[in-house]
Structure formats: C-alpha cells, structure tokens
Protein backbone atom coordinates (compact mmCIF):
# COMPACT_ATOMS: atom_id res chain seq x y z
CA UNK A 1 -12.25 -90.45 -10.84
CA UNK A 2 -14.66 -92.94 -10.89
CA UNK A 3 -12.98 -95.64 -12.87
CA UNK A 4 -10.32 -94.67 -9.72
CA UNK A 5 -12.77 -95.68 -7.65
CA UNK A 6 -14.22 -98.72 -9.27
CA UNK A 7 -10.25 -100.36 -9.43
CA UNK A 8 -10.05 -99.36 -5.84
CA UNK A 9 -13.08 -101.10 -5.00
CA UNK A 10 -12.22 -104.28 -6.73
CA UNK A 11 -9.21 -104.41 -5.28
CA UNK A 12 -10.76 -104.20 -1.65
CA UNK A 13 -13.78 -106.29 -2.77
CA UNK A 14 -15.72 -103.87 -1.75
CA UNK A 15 -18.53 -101.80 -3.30
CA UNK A 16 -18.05 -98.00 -4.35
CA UNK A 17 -19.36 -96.36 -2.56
CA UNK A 18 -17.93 -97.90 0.83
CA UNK A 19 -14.62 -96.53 -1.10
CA UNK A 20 -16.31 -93.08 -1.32
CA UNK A 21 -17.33 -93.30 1.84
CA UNK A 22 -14.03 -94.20 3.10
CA UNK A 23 -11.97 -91.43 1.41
CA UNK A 24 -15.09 -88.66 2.15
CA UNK A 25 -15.98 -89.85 5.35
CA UNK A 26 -19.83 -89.28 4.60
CA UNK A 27 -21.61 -92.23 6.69
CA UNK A 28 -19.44 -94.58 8.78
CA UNK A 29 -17.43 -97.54 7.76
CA UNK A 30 -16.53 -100.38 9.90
CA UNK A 31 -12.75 -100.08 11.14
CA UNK A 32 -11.44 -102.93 9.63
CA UNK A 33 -13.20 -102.13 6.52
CA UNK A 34 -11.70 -99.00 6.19
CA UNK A 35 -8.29 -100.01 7.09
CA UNK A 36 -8.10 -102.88 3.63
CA UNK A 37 -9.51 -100.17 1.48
CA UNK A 38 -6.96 -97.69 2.66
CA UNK A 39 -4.78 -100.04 1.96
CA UNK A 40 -5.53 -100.47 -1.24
CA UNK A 41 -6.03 -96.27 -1.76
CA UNK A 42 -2.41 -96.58 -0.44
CA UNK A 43 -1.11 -99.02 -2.97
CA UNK A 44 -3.08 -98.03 -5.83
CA UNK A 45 -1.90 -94.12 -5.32
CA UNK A 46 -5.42 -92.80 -5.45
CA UNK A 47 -5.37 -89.11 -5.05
CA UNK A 48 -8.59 -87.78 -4.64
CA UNK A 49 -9.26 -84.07 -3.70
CA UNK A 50 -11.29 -83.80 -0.75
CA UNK A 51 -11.33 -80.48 -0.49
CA UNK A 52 -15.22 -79.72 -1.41
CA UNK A 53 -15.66 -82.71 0.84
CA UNK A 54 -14.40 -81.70 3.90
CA UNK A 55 -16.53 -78.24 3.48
CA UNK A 56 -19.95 -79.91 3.75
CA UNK A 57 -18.91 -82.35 5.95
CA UNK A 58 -17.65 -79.51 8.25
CA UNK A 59 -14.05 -80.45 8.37
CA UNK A 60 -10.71 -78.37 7.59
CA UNK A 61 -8.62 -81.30 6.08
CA UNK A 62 -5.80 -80.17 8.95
CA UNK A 63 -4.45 -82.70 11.70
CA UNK A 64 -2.25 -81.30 14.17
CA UNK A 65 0.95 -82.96 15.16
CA UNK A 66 2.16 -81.89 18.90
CA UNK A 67 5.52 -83.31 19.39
CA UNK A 68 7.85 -82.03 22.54
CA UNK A 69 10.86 -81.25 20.54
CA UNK A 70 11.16 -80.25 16.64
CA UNK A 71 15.08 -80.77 17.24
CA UNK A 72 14.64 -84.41 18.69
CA UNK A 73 16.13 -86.48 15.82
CA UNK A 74 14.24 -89.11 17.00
CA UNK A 75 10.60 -86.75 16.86
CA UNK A 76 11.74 -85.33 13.72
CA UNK A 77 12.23 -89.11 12.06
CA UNK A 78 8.62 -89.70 13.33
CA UNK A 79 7.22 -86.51 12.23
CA UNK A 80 8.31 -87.22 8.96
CA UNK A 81 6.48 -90.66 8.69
CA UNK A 82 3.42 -88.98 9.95
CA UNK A 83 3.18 -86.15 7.53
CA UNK A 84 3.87 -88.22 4.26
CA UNK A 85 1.24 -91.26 6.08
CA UNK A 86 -1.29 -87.84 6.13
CA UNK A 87 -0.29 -86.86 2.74
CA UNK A 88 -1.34 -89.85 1.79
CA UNK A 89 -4.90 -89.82 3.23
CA UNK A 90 -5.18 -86.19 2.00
CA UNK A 91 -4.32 -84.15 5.32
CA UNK A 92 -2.49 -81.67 5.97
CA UNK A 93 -0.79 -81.18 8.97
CA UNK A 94 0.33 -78.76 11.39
CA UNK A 95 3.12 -79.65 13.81
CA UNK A 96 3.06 -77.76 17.62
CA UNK A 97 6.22 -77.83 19.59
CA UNK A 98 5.44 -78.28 23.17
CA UNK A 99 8.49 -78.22 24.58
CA UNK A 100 7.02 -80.83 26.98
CA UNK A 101 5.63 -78.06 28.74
CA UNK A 102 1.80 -78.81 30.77
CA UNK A 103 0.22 -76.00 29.60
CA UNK A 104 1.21 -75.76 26.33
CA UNK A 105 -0.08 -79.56 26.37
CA UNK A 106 -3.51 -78.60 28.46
CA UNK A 107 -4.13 -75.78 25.73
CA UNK A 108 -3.91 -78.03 22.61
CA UNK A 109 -6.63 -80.41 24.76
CA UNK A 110 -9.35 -78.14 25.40
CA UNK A 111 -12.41 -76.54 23.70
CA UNK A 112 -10.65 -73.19 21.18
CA UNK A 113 -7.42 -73.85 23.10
CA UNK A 114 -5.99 -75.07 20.03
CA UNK A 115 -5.91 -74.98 16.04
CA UNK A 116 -8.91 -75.68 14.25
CA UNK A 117 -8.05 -79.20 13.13
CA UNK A 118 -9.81 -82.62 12.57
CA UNK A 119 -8.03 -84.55 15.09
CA UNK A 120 -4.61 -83.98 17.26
CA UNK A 121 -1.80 -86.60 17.75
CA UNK A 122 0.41 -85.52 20.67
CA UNK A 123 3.18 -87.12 22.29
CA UNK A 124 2.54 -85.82 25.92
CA UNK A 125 5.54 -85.12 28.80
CA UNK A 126 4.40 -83.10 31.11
CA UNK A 127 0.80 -84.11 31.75
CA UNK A 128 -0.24 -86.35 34.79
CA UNK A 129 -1.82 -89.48 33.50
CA UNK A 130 -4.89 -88.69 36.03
CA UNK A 131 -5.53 -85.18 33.92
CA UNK A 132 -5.18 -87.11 30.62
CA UNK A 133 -7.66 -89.77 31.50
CA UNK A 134 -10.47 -87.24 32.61
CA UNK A 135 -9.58 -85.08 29.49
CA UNK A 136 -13.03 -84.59 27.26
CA UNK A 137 -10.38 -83.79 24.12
CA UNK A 138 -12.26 -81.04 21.86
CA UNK A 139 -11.35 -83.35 18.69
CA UNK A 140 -10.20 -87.24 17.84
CA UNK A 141 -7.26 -87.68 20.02
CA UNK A 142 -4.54 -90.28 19.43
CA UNK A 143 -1.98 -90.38 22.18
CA UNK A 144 2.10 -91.33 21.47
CA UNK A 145 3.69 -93.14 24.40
CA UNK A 146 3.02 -94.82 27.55
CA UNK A 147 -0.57 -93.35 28.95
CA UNK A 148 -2.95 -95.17 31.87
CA UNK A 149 -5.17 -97.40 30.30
CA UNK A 150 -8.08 -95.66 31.39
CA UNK A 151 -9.22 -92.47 29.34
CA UNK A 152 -10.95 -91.38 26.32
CA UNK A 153 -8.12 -91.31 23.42
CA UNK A 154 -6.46 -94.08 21.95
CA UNK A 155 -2.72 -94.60 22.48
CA UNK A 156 -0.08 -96.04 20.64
CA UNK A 157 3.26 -97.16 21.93
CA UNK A 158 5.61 -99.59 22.13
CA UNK A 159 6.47 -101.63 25.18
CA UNK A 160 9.57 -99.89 27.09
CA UNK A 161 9.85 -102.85 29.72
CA UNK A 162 10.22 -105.27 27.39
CA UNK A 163 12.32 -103.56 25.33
CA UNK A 164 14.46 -102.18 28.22
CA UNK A 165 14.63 -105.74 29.43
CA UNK A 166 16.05 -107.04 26.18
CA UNK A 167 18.48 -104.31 25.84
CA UNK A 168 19.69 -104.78 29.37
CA UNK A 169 19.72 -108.53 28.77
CA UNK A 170 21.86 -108.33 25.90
CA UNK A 171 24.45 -106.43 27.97
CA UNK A 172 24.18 -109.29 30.79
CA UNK A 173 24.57 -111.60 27.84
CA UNK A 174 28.05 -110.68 26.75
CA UNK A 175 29.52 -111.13 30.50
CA UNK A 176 28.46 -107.20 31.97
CA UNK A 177 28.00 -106.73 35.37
CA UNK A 178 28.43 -103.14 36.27
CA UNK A 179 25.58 -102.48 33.96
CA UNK A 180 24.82 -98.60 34.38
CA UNK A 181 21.33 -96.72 33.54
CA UNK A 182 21.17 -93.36 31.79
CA UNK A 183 18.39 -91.15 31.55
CA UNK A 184 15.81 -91.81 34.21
CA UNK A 185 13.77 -88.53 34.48
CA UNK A 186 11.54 -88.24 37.45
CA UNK A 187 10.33 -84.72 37.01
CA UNK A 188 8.19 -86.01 33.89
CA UNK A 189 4.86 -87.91 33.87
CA UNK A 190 5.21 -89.13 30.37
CA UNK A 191 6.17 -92.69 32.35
CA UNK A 192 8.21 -93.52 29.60
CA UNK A 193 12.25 -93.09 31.69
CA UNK A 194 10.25 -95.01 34.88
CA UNK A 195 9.24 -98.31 32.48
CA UNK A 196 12.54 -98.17 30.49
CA UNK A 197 13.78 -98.32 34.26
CA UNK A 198 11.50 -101.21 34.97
CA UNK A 199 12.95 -103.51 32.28
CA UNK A 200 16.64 -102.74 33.32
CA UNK A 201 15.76 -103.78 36.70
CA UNK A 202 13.73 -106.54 36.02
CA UNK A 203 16.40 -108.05 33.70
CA UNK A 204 19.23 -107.38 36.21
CA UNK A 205 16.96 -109.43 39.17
CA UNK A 206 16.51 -112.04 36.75
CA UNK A 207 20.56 -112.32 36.82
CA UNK A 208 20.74 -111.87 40.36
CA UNK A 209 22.79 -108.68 40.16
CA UNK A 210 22.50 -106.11 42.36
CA UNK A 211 20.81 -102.91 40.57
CA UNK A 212 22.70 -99.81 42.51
CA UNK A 213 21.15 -96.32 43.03
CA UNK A 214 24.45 -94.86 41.72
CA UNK A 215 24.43 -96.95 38.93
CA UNK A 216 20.48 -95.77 38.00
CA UNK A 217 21.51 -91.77 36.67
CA UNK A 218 18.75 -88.92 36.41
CA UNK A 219 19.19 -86.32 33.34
CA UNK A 220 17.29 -83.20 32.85
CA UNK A 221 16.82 -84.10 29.40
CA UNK A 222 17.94 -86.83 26.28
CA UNK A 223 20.09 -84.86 24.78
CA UNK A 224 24.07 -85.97 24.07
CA UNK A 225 25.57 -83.14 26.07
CA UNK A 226 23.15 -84.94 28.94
CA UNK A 227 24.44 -88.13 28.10
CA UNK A 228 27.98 -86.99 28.48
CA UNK A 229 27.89 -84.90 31.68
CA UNK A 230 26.57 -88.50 33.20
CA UNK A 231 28.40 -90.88 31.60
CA UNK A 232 31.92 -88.62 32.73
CA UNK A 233 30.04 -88.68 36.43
CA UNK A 234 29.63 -92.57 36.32
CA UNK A 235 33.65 -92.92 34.78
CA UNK A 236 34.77 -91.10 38.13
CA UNK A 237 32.60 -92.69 40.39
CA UNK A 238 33.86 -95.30 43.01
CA UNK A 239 32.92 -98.12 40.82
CA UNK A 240 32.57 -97.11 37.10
CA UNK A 241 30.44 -99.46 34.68
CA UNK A 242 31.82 -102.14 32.13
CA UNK A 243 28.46 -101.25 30.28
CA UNK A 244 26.00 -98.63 30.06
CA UNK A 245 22.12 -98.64 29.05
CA UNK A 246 20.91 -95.19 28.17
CA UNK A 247 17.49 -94.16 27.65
CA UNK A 248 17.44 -92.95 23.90
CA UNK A 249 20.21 -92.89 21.48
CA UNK A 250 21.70 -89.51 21.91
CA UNK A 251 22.31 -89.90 25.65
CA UNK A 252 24.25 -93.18 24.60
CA UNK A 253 26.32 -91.06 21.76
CA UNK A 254 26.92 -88.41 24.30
CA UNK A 255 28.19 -91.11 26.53
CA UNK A 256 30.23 -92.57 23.51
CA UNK A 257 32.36 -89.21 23.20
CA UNK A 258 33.39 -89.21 26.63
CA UNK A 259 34.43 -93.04 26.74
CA UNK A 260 36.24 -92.07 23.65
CA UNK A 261 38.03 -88.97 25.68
CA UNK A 262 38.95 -91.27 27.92
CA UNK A 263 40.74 -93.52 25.98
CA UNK A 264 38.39 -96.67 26.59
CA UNK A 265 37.29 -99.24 24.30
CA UNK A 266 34.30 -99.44 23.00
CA UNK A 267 33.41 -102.11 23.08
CA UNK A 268 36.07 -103.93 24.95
CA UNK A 269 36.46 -102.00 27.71
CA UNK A 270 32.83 -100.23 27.65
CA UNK A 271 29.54 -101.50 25.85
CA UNK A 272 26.44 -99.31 25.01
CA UNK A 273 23.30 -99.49 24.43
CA UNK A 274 20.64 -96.82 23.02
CA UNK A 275 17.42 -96.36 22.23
CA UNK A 276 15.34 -95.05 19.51
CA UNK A 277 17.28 -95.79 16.18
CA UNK A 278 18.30 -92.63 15.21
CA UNK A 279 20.12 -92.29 12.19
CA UNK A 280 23.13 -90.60 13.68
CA UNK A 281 23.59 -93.50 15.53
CA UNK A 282 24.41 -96.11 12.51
CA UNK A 283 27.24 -93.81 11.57
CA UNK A 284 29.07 -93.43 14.77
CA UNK A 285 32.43 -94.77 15.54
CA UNK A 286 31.72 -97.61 16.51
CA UNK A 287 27.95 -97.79 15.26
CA UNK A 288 25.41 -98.01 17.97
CA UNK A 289 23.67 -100.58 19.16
CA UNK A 290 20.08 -99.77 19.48
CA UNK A 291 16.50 -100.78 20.77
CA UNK A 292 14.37 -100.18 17.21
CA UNK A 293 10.73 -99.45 17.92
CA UNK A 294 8.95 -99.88 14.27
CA UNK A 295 8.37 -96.09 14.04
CA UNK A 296 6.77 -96.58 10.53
CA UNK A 297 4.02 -98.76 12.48
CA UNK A 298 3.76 -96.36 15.08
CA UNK A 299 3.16 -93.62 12.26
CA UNK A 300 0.87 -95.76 10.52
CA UNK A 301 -1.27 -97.10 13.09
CA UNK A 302 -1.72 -93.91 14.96
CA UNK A 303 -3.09 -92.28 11.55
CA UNK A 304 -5.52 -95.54 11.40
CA UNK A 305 -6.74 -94.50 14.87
CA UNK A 306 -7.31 -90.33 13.58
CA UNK A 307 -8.89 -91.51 10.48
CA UNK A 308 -11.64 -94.33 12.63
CA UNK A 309 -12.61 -91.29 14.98
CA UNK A 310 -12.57 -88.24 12.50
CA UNK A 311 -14.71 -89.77 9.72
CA UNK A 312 -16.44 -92.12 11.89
CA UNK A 313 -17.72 -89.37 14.58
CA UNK A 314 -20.32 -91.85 16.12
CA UNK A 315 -17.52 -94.58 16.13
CA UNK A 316 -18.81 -96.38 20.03
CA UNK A 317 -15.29 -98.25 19.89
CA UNK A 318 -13.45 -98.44 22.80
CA UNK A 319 -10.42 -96.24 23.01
CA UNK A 320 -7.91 -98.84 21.74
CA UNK A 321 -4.17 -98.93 23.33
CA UNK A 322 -1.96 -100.18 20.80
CA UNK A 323 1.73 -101.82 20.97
CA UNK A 324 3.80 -101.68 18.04
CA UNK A 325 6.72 -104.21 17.98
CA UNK A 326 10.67 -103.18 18.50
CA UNK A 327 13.79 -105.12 17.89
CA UNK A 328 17.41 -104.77 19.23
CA UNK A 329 20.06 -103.98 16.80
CA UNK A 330 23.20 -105.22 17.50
CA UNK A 331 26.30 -103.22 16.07
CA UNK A 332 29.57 -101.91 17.16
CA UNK A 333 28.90 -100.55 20.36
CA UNK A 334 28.16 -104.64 22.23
C-alpha cells in the first residue's frame, strides 16, 4: 500500500501523507488539494480499504442518495454516475426514493430522521426553499437542482434559463412561431418547471412573439403518458403549435407518439424539443433533440462537495452553489 501511496503522491506532487490524509480523512486538507490528489487516486485506480478507518474516525463509509423517482430514466442515469463516482472514493451508498414527497424529504434532513450515513445528496421537490435554507442538516448536505442561494448546503445544478432559452431559441431559429411549453408544474417548489419557464419566455420576448397562457401547459408529473395527454390537448386546441418545448425528455416522447397518431411530421409539420438526454430519446423515431446537462459533472462535482464536508468536518467554506455546463443536441426531432 505504501508504494500505492508514494506513486499517488508523486503524481499529485504532494507529500504522503496529505494522500493519506486525503483518502482517511484524518486532519483536513485544503479543497483544491484534495480535489488533484483525487484525481490522481482516480486515475491511478488506488483502492484502499478504509474500512478500519472510518471506525476510529467515527464514520460508516455509507452516503445516502435521495432521488424523487427510482423509475425516472433520467434519476436512474444519474444515480448510476453517483454510485460508481462513490465506488470510487470507497463509499457505499444507499439510495431513498422520495417520491418528491415533503416529509419523506423533512425526515431524511433532521437529527435520527434518517440512515446513519456520512453525508446525504438529495434532489429535493417538495420542500419550500425558505425550509431548506433554515435547515441545520444532521450530516454534509449536497443539494441537486435549483435551491435559494441562501442556506447551509451546497448545491449543484445546471442553469434551466439558459438552457430553456437556448432550446426555445433553436425552435425560433428554424422559422417556429406557435412555440408551445410542456411541463410547467406549479404545485412543486423544486423551482426547476418555473426557470425552464423563464428561459422559454425570455427567448420568445427577445423575438417579439407573443408567449400565450394556452400555449404554457401544466402536468402533474414528467412522465410520457403526461406528455401525451398535453400534447393531444394542445393538437385540438384553437390554435395548435408548429413546435413544442417540453420540460424533460419523456414529456417530449410522450408528445412524439401522439404527433405520430396524428399523422404529422416530425419534423416538418411539428418540431420538439426535450430535456435531460435520456437514452430512450437517441433511439426514437425520429431521434430527439435534447438540452444535455453534463450529468457526469453534476455526479462528479456533487461527490467533490460530500467528500470537502465529510472528511473536512471543520471545513469554514462557504456553502458553494455550483453550475455545471449543458449543451443542445440537435437531431431528428428540429
């Protein structure tokens, strides 16, 4: 192990026992100094067993994953990327399905509400932002989505109004104007629907077109049987869309089926856009077109943020609120 730990070292130009202390957690290591060497753990495929470790240092090893949805494809792609990023620090983790109810969330939060773990990543729906930001969290806390700035947990997310502006943008692009919205859900505090709505908007002002309150469609959830019940509203509607912006990917297949139904043309007589990158959605007929957030970075950076506040327990940083990049993928669907 220790030869391990010497080529490990060298590699991060760093002396062994910051490496030990990085991979034990035993006195604190400066963030960015514990990033490169886990890095360079990462790369190297260092393996050590920290088992014995986490005893004395009074820690289980265990990171809990609360997600809303196991089903979600778009949760379960994440939840994969998290659990091999923890495999690869040595965690384990155990994954909570909250069904994006508020007090399955409020119990994970609190003192012996929930599982004896280091830290807790949750993606929360149902919370208000106001009861997130005074939450004293019982361990680290990273946060998935969009969360008020103010608060004591870091957050990670990517940036819905700019990415709902680009996707809307694209639409206006290719000569749309009847450019509908799917998948605004004001019954949830997660924020994320109400910024996704911000960018269509914003992109359709900066057009000058009109953005109509029929056009702008509440679901009760993302799901494709959601996404066709709307999208088969909007078609018999006074004035149905030439182009459709839905909220994640599987409202936007849902809406594909019934356009096919229909008879239309996709894209000539109908364009979509998703969201999320879903794998389903590269093998529909035709293959979506997509806003991409870089879930791998999301993965990544939010295990960064666990591993600076579980080994680092007097870590005075700043809860940090982190935006990972996205990118629109053009395919069949535009």
């Amino acid at each position: 192990m220790s030869s391990r730990l010497k080529d490990v070292a060298a590699r991060a130009g760093v002396s062994v026992r910051t490496v030990s202390n990085v991979v034990s957690g035993s006195a604190p290591v400066a963030p960015e100094t514990r990033r490169r060497v886990q890095e360079v753990i990462d790369e190297l495929g260092y393996r050590p067993n920290l088992a014995a470790r986490s005893l004395r240092a009074g820690r289980t090893g265990i990171i809990g994953l609360a997600i809303p949805e196991l089903h979600s494809p778009y949760f379960g792609e994440l939840a994969g990327l998290l659990v091999d990023g923890a495999q690869r620090r040595s965690w384990t983790v155990v994954i909570d399905q909250t069904r994006g109810d508020a007090d399955a969330e409020r119990r994970l939060l609190v003192p012996g509400g929930g599982r004896m773990v280091d830290g807790l990543i949750i993606s929360p729906w149902a919370l208000d932002p106001a009861e997130l930001a005074a939450t004293e969290p019982a361990v680290p806390l990273v946060l998935l989505g969009e969360r008020s700035p103010h608060g004591a947990a870091d957050h990670v997310a990517v940036d819905n109004v700019a990415a709902a502006d680009e996707a809307t943008s694209h639409l206006i692009g290719l000569g749309h104007r009847r450019i509908a919205a799917i998948g605004l859900q004001p019954h949830l505090h997660n924020g994320t629907a109400r910024l996704r709505a911000e960018g269509y908007r914003r992109a359709l002002d900066r057009a000058g077109l009109p953005h109509e309150p029929a056009a702008q469609r509440s679901t009760a959830a993302l799901h494709r049987a959601d996404g066709a019940r709307t999208m088969a509203e909007l078609l018999d509607g006074p004035s149905a869309p030439d182009a459709v912006f839905a909220f994640s990917d599987e409202l936007a297949l849902g809406a594909l089926h019934v356009a096919h139904q229909r008879g239309l043309r996709v894209p000539e007589d109908i364009a979509i856009v998703g969201f999320d990158d879903i794998e389903d959605g590269r093998y529909s007929h035709p293959a979506l077109t997509t806003i991409a957030p870089d879930k791998q970075q999301i993965a990544e950076r939010s295990l960064q943020c666990l591993a600076d506040r579980v080994y680092s327990p007097g870590n005075t940083v700043p809860p940090q609120q982190l935006v990972v990049p996205h990118r629109l993928i053009r395919r069949g669907t535009t």
